[in-house]
PDB file of N, CA and C in Angstrom:
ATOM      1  N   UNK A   1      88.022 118.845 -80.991  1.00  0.00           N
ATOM      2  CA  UNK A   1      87.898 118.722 -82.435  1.00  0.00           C
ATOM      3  C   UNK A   1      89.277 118.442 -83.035  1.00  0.00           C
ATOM      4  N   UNK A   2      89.120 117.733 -84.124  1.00  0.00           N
ATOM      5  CA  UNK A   2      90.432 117.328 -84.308  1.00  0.00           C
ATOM      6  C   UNK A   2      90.604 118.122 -85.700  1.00  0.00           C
ATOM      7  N   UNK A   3      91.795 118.273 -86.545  1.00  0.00           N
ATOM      8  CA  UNK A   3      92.369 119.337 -87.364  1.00  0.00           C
ATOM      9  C   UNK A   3      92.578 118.630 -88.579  1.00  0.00           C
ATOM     10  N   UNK A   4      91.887 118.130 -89.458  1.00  0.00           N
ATOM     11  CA  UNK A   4      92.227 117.823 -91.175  1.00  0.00           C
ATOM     12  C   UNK A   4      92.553 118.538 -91.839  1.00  0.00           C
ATOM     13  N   UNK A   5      93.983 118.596 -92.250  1.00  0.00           N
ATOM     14  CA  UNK A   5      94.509 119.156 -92.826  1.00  0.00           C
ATOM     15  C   UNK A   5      94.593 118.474 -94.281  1.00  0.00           C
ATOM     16  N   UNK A   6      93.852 118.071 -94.487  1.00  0.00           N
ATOM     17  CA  UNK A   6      94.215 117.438 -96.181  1.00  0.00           C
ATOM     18  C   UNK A   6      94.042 118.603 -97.119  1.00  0.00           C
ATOM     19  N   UNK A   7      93.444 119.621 -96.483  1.00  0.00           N
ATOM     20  CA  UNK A   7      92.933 120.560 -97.589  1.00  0.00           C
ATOM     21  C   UNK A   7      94.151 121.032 -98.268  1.00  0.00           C
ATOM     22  N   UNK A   8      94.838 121.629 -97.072  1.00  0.00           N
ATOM     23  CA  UNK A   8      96.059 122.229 -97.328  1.00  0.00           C
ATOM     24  C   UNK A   8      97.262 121.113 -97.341  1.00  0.00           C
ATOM     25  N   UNK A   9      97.333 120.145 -96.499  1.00  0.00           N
ATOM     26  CA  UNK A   9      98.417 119.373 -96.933  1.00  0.00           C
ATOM     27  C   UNK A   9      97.960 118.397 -97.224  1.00  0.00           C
ATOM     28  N   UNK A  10      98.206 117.408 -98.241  1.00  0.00           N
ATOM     29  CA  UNK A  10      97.465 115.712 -98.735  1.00  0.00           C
ATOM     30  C   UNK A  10      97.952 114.905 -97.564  1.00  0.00           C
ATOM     31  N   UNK A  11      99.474 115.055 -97.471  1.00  0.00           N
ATOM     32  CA  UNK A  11      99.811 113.459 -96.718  1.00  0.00           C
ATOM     33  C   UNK A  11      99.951 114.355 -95.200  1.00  0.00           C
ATOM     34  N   UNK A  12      99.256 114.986 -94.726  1.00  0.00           N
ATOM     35  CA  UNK A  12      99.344 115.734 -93.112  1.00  0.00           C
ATOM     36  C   UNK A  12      98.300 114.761 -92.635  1.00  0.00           C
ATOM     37  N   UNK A  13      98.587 114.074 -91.187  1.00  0.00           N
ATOM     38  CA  UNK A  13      97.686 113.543 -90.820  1.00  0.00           C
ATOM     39  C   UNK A  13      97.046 113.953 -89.621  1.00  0.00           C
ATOM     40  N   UNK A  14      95.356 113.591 -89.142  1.00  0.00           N
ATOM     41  CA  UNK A  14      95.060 114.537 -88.312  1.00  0.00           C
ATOM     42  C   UNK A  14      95.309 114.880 -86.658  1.00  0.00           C
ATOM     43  N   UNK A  15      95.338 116.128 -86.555  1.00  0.00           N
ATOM     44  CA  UNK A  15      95.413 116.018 -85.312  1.00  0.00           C
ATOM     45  C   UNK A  15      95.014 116.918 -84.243  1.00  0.00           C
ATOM     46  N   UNK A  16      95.146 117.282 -83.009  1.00  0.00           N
ATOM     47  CA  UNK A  16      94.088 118.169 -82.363  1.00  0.00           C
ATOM     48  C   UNK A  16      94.697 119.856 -82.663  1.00  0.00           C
ATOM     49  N   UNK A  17      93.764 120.580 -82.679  1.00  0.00           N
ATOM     50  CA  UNK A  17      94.317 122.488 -83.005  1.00  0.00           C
ATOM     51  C   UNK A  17      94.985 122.515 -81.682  1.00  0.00           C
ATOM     52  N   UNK A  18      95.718 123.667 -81.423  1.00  0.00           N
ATOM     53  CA  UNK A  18      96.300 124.205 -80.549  1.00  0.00           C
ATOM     54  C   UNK A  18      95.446 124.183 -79.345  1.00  0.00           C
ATOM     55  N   UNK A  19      94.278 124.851 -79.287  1.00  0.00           N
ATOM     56  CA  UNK A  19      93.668 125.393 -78.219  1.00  0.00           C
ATOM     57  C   UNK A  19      92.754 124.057 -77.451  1.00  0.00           C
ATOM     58  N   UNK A  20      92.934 123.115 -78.177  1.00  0.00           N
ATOM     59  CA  UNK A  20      92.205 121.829 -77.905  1.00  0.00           C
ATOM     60  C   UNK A  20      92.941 120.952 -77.298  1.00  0.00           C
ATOM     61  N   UNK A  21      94.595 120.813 -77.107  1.00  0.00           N
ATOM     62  CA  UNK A  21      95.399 119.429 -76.316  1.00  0.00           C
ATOM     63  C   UNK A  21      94.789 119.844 -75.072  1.00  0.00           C
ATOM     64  N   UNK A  22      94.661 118.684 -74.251  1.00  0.00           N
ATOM     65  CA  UNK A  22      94.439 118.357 -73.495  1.00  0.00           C
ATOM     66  C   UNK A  22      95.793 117.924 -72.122  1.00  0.00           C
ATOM     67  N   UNK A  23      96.222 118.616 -71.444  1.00  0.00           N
ATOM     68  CA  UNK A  23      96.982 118.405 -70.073  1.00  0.00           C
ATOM     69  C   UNK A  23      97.072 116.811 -70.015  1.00  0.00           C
ATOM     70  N   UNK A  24      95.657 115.955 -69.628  1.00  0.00           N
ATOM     71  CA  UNK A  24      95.783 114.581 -69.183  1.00  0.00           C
ATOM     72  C   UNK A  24      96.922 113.867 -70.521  1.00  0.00           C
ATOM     73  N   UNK A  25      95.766 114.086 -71.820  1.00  0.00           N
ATOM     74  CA  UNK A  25      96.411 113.449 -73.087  1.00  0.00           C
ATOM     75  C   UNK A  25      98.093 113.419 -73.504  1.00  0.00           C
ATOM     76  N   UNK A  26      98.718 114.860 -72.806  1.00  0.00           N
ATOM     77  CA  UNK A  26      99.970 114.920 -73.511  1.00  0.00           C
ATOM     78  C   UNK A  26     100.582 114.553 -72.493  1.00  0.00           C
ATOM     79  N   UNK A  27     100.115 114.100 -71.105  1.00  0.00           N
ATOM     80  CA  UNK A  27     101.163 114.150 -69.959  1.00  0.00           C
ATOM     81  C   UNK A  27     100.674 112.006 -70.151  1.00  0.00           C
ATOM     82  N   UNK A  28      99.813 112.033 -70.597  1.00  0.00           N
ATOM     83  CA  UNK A  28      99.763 110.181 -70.411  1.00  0.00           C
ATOM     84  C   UNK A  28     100.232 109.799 -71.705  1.00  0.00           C
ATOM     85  N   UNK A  29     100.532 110.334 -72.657  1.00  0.00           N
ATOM     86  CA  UNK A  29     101.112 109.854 -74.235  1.00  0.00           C
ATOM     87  C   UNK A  29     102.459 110.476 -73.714  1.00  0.00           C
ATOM     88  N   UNK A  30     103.213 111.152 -72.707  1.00  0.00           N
ATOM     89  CA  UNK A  30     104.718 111.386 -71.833  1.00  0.00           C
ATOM     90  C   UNK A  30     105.491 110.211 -71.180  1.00  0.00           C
ATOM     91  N   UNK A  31     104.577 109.916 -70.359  1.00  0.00           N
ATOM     92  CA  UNK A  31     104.558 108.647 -69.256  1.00  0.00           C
ATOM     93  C   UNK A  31     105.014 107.644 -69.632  1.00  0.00           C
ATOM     94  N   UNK A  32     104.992 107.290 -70.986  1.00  0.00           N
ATOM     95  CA  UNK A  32     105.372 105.821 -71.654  1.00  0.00           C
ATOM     96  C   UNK A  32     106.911 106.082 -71.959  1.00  0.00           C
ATOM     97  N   UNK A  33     107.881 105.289 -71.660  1.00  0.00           N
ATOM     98  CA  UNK A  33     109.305 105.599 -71.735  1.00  0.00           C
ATOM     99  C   UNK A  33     110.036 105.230 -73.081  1.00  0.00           C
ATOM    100  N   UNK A  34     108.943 104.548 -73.938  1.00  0.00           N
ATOM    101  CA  UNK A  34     109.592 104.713 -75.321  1.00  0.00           C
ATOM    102  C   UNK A  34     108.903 106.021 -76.430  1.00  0.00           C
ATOM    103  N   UNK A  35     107.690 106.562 -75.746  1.00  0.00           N
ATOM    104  CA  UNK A  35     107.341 107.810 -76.682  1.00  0.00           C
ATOM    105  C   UNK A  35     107.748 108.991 -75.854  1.00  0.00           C
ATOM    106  N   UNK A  36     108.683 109.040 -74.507  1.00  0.00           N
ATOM    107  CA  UNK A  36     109.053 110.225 -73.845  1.00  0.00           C
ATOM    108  C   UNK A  36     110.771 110.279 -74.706  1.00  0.00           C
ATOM    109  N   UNK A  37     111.193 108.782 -74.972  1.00  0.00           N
ATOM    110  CA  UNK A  37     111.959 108.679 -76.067  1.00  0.00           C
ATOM    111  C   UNK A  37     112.494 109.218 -77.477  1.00  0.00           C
ATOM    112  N   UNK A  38     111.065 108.903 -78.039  1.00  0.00           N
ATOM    113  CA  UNK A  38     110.820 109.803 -79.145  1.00  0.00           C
ATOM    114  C   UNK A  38     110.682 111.461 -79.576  1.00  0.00           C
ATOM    115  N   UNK A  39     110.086 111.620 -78.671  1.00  0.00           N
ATOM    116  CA  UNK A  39     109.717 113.447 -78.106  1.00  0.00           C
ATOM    117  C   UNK A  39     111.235 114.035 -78.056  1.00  0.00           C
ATOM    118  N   UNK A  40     112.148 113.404 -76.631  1.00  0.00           N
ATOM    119  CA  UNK A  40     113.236 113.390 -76.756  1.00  0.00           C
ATOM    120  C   UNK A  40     114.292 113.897 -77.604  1.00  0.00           C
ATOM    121  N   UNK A  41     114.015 112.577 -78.604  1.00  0.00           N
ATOM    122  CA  UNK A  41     114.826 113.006 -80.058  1.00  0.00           C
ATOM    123  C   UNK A  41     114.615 113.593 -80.689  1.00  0.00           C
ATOM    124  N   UNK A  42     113.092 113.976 -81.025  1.00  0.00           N
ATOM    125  CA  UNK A  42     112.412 114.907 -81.496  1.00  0.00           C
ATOM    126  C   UNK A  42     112.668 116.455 -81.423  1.00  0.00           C
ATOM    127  N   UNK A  43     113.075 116.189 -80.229  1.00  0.00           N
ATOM    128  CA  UNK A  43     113.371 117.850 -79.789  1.00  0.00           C
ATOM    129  C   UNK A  43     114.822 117.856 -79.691  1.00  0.00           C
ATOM    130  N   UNK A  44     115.884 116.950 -79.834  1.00  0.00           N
ATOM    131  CA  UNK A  44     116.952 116.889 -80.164  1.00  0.00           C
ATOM    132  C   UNK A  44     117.535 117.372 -81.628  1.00  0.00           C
ATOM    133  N   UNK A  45     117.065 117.124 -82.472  1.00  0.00           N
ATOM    134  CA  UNK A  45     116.840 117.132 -84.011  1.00  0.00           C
ATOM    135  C   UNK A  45     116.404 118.798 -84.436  1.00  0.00           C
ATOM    136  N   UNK A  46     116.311 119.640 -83.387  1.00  0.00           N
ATOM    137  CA  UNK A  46     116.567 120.935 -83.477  1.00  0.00           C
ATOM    138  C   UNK A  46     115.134 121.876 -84.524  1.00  0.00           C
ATOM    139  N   UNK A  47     113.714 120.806 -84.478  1.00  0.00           N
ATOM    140  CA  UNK A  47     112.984 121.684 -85.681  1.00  0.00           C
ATOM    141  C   UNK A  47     113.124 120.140 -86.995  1.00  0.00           C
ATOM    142  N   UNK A  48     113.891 119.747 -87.152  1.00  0.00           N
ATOM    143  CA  UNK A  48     114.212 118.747 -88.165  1.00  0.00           C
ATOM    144  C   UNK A  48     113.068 117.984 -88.325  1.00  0.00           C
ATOM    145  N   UNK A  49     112.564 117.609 -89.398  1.00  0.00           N
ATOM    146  CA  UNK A  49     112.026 116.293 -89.488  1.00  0.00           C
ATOM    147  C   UNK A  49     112.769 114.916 -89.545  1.00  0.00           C
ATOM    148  N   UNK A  50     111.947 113.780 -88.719  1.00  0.00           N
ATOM    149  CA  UNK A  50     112.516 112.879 -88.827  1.00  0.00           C
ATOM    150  C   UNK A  50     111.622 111.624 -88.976  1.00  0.00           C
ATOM    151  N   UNK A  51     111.976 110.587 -89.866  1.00  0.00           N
ATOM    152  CA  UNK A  51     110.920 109.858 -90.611  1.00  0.00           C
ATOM    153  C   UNK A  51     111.313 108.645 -89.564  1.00  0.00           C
ATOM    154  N   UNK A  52     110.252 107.731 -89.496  1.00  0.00           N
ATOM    155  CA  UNK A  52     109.648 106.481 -88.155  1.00  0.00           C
ATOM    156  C   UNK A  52     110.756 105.684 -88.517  1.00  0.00           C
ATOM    157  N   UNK A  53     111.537 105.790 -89.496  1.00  0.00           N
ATOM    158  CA  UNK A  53     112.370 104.498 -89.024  1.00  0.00           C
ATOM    159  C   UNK A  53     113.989 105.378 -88.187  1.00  0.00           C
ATOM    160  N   UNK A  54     114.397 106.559 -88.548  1.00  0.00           N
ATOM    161  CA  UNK A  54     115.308 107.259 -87.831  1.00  0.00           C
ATOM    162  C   UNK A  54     115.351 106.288 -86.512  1.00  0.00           C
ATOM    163  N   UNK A  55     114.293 106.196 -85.764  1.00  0.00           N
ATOM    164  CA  UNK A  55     114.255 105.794 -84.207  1.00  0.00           C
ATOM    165  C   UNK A  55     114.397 104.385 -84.227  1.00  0.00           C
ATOM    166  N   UNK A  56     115.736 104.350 -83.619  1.00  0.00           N
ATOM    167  CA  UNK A  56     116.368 102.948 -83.064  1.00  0.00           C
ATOM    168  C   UNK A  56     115.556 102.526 -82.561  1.00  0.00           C
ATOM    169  N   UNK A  57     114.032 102.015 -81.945  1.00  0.00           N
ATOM    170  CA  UNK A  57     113.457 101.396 -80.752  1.00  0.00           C
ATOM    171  C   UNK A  57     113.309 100.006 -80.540  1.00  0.00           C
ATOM    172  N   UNK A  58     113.418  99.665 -79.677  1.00  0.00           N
ATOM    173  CA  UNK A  58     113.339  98.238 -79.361  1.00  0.00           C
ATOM    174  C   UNK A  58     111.997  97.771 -79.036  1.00  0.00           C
ATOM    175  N   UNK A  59     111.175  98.378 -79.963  1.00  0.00           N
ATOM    176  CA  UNK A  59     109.731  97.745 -80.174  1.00  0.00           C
ATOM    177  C   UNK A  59     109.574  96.947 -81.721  1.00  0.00           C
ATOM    178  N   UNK A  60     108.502  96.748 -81.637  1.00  0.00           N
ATOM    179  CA  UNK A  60     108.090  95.636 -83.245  1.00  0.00           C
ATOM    180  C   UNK A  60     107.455  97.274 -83.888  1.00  0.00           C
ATOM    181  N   UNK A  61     107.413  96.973 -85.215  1.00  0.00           N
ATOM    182  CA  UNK A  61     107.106  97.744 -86.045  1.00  0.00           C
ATOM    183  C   UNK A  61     105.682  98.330 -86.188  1.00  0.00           C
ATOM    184  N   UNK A  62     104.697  97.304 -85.801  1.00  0.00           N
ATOM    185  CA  UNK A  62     103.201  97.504 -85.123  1.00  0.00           C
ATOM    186  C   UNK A  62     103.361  98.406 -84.064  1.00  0.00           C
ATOM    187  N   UNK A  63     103.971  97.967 -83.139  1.00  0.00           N
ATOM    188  CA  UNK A  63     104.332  98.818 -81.823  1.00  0.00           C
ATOM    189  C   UNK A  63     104.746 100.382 -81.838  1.00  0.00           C
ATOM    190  N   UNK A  64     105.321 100.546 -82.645  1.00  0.00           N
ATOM    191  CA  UNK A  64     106.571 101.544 -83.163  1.00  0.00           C
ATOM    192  C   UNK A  64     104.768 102.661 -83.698  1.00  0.00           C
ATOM    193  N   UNK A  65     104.240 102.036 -84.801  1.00  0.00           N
ATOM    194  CA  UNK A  65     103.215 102.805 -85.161  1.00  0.00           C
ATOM    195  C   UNK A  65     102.828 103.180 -84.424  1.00  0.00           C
ATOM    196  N   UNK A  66     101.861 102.689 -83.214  1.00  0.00           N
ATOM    197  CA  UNK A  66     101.041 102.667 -82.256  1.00  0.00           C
ATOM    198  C   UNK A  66     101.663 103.664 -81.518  1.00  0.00           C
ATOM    199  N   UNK A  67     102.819 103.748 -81.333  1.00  0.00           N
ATOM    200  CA  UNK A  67     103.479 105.377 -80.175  1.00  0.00           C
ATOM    201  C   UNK A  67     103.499 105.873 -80.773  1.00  0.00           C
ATOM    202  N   UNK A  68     103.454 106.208 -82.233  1.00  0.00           N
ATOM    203  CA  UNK A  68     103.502 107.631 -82.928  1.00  0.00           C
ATOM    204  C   UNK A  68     102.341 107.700 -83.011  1.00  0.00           C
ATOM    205  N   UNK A  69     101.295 107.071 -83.041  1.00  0.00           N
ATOM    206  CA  UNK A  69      99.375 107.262 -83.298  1.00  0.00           C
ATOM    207  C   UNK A  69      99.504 107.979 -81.960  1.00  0.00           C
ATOM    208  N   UNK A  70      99.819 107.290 -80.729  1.00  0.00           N
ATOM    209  CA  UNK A  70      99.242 108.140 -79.533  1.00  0.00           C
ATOM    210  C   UNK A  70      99.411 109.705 -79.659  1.00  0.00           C
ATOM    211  N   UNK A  71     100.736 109.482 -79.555  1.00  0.00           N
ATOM    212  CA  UNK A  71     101.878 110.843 -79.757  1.00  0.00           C
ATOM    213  C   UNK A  71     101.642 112.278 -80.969  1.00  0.00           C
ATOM    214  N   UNK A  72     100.598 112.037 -81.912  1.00  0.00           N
ATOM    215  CA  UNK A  72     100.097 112.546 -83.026  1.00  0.00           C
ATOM    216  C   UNK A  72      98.575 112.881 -82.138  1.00  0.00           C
ATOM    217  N   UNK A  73      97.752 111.690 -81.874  1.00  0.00           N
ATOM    218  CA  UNK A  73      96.820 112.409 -81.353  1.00  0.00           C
ATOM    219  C   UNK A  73      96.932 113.085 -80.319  1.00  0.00           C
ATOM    220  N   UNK A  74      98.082 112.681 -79.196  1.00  0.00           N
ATOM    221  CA  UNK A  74      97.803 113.947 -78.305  1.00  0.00           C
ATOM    222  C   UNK A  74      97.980 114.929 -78.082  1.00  0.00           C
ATOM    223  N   UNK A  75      98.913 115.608 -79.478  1.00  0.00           N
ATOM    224  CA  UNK A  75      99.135 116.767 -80.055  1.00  0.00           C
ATOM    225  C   UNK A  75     100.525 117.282 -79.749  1.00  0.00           C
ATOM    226  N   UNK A  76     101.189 116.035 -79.465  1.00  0.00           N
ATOM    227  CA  UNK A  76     102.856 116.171 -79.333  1.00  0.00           C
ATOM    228  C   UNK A  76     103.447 116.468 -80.226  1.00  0.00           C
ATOM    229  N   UNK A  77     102.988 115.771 -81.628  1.00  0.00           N
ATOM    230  CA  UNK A  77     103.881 115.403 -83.021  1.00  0.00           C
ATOM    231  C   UNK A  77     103.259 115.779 -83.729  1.00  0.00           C
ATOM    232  N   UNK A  78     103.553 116.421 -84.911  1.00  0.00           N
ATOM    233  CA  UNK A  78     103.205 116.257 -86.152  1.00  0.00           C
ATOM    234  C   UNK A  78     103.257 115.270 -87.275  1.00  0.00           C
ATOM    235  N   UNK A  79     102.601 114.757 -88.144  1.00  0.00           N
ATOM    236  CA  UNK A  79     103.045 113.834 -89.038  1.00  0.00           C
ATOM    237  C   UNK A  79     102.452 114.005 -90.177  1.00  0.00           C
ATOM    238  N   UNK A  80     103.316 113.543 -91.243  1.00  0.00           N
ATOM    239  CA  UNK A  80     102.824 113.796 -93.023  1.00  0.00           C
ATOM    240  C   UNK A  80     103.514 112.547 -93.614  1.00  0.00           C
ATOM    241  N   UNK A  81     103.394 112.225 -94.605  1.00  0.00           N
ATOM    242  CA  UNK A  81     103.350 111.530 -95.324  1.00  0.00           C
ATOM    243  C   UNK A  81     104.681 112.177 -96.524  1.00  0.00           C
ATOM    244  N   UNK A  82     105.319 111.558 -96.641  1.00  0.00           N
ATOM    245  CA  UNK A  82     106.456 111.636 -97.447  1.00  0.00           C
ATOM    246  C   UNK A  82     106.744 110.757 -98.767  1.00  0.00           C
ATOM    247  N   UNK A  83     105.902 110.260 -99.782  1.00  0.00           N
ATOM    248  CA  UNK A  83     106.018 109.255-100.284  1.00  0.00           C
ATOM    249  C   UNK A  83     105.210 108.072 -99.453  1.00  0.00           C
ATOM    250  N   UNK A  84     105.959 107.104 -99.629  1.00  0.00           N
ATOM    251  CA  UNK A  84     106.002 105.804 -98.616  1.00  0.00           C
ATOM    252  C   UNK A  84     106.285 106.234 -97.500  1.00  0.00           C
ATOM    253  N   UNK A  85     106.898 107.289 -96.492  1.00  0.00           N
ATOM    254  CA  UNK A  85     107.817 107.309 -95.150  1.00  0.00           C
ATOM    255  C   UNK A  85     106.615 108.058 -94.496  1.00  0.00           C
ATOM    256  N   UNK A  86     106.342 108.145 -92.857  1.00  0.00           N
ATOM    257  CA  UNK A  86     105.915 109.263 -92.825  1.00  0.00           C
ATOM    258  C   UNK A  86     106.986 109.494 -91.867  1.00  0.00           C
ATOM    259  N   UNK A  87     106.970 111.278 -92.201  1.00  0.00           N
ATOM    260  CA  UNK A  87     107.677 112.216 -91.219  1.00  0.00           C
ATOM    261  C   UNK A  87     107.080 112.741 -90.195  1.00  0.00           C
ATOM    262  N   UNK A  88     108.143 113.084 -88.897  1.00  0.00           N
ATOM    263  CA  UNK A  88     107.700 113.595 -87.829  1.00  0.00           C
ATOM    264  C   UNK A  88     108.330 114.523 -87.699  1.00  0.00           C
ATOM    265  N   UNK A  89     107.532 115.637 -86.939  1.00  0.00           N
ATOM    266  CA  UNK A  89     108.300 116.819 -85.906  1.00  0.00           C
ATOM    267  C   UNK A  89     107.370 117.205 -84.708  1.00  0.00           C
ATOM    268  N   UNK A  90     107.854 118.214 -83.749  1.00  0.00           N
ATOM    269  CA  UNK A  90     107.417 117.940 -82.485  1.00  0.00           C
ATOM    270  C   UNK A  90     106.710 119.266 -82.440  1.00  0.00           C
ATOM    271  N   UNK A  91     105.964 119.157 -82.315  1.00  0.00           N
ATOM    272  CA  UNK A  91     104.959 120.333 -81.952  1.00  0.00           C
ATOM    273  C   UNK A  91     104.869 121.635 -80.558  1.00  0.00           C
ATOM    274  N   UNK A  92     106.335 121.663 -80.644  1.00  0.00           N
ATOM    275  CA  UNK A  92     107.142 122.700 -79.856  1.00  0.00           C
ATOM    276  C   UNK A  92     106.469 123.645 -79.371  1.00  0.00           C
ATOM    277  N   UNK A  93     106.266 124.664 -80.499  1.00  0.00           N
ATOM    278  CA  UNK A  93     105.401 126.188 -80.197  1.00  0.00           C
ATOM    279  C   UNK A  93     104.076 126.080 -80.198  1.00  0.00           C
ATOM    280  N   UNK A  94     103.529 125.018 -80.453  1.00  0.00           N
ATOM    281  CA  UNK A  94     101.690 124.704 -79.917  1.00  0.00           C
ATOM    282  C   UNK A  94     101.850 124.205 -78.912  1.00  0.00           C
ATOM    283  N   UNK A  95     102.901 123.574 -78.329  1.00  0.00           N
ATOM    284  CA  UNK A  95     103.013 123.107 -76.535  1.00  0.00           C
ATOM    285  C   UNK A  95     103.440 124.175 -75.931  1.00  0.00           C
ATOM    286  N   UNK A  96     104.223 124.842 -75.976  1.00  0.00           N
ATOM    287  CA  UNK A  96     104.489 126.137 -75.448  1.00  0.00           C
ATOM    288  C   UNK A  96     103.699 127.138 -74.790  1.00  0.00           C
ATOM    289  N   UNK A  97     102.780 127.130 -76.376  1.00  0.00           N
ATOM    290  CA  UNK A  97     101.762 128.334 -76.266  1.00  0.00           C
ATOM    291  C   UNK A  97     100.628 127.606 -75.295  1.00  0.00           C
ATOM    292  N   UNK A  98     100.462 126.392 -75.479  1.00  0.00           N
ATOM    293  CA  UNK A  98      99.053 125.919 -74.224  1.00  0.00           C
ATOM    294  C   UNK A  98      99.524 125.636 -73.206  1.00  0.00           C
ATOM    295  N   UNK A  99     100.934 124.937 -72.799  1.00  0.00           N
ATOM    296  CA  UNK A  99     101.464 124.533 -71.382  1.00  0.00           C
ATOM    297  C   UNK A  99     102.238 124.763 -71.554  1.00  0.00           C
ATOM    298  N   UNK A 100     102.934 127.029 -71.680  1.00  0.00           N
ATOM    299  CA  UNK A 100     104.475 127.058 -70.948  1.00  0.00           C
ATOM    300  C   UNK A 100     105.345 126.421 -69.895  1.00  0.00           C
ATOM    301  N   UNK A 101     106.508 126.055 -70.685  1.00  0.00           N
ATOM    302  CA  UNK A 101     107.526 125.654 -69.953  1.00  0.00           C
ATOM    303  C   UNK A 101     107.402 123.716 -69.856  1.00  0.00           C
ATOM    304  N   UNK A 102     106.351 123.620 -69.941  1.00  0.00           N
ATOM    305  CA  UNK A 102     106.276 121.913 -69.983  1.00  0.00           C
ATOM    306  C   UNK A 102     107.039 121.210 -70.410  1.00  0.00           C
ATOM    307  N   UNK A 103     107.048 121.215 -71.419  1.00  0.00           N
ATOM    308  CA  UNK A 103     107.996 120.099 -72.322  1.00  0.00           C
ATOM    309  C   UNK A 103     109.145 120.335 -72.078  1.00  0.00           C
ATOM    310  N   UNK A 104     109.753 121.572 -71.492  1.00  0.00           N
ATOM    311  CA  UNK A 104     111.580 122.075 -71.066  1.00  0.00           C
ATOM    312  C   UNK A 104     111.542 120.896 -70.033  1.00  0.00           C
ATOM    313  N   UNK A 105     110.355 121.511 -69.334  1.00  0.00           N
ATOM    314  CA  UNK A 105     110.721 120.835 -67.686  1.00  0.00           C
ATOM    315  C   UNK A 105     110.332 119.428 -67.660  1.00  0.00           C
ATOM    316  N   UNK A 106     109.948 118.082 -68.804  1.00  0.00           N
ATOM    317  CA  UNK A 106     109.260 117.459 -69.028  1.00  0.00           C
ATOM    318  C   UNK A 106     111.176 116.376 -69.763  1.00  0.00           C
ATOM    319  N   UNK A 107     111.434 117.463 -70.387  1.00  0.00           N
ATOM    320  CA  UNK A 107     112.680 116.852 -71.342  1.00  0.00           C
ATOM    321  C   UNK A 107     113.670 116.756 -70.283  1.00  0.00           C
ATOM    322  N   UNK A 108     113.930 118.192 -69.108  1.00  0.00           N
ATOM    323  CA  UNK A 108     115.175 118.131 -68.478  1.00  0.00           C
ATOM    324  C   UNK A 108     115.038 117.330 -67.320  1.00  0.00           C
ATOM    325  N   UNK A 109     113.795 116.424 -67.091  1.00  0.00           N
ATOM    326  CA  UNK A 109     113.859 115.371 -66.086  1.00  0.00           C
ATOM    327  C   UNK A 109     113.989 114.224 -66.260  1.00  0.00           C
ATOM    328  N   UNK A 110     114.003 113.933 -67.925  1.00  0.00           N
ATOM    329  CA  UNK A 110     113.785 112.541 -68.616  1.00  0.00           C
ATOM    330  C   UNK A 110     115.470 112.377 -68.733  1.00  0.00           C
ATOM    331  N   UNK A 111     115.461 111.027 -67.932  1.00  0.00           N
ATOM    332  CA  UNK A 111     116.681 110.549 -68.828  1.00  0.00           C
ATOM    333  C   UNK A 111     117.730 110.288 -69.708  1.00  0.00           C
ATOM    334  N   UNK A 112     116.560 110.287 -70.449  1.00  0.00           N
ATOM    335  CA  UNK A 112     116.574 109.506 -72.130  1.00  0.00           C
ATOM    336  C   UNK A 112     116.773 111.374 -72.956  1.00  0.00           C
ATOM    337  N   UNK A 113     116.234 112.155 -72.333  1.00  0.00           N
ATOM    338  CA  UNK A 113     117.101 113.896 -73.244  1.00  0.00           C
ATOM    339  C   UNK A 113     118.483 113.897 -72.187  1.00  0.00           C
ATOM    340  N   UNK A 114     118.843 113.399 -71.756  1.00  0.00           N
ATOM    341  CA  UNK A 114     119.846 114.228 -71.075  1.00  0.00           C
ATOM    342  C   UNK A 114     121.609 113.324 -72.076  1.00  0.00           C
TER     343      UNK A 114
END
């Protein structure tokens, strides 16, 4: 089931509850080396939000959407709406709490965090 939050936030967009990510979903929205990228920075940025254009990527702007759609539904990211921008942050302590230790051991093998 997926999580609409419009009630409580307008520009929050939806995405799966805690107890619902899925292992396959967050480890195949990982796998792609420009959204293991993003996560990356994401978790670099310390808690911070950071809005879709922050990320240098060397994709097209269609493209660029499309890894944050995956990355939102598979319950990596958060995203809202800021005006015109939307913002991201990384969904740290709901990965934690369903797959301790993952994302440590997920970031300290990637490249692209080190």
């Amino acid at each position: 089931m997926t999580v609409d939050h419009d009630r409580d936030c307008p520009g929050l967009l939806p995405e799966p509850a805690t107890a619902e990510l899925q292992l396959v979903c967050v480890l195949h929205a990982l796998a792609d080396p420009i959204r293991l990228r993003i996560v990356a920075e994401l978790a670099g940025a310390g808690g911070s939000e950071l809005n879709c254009l922050a990320f240098e990527l060397p994709v097209t702007k269609s493209t660029m959407t499309h890894h944050f759609r995956v990355l939102r539904e598979a319950g990596l990211i958060r995203q809202h709406r800021r005006g015109t921008s939307k913002m991201n942050s990384l969904r740290e302590s709901d990965l934690a709490a369903r797959f301790p230790g993952l994302l440590d051991a997920v970031l300290a093998a990637a490249p692209a965090a080190r």
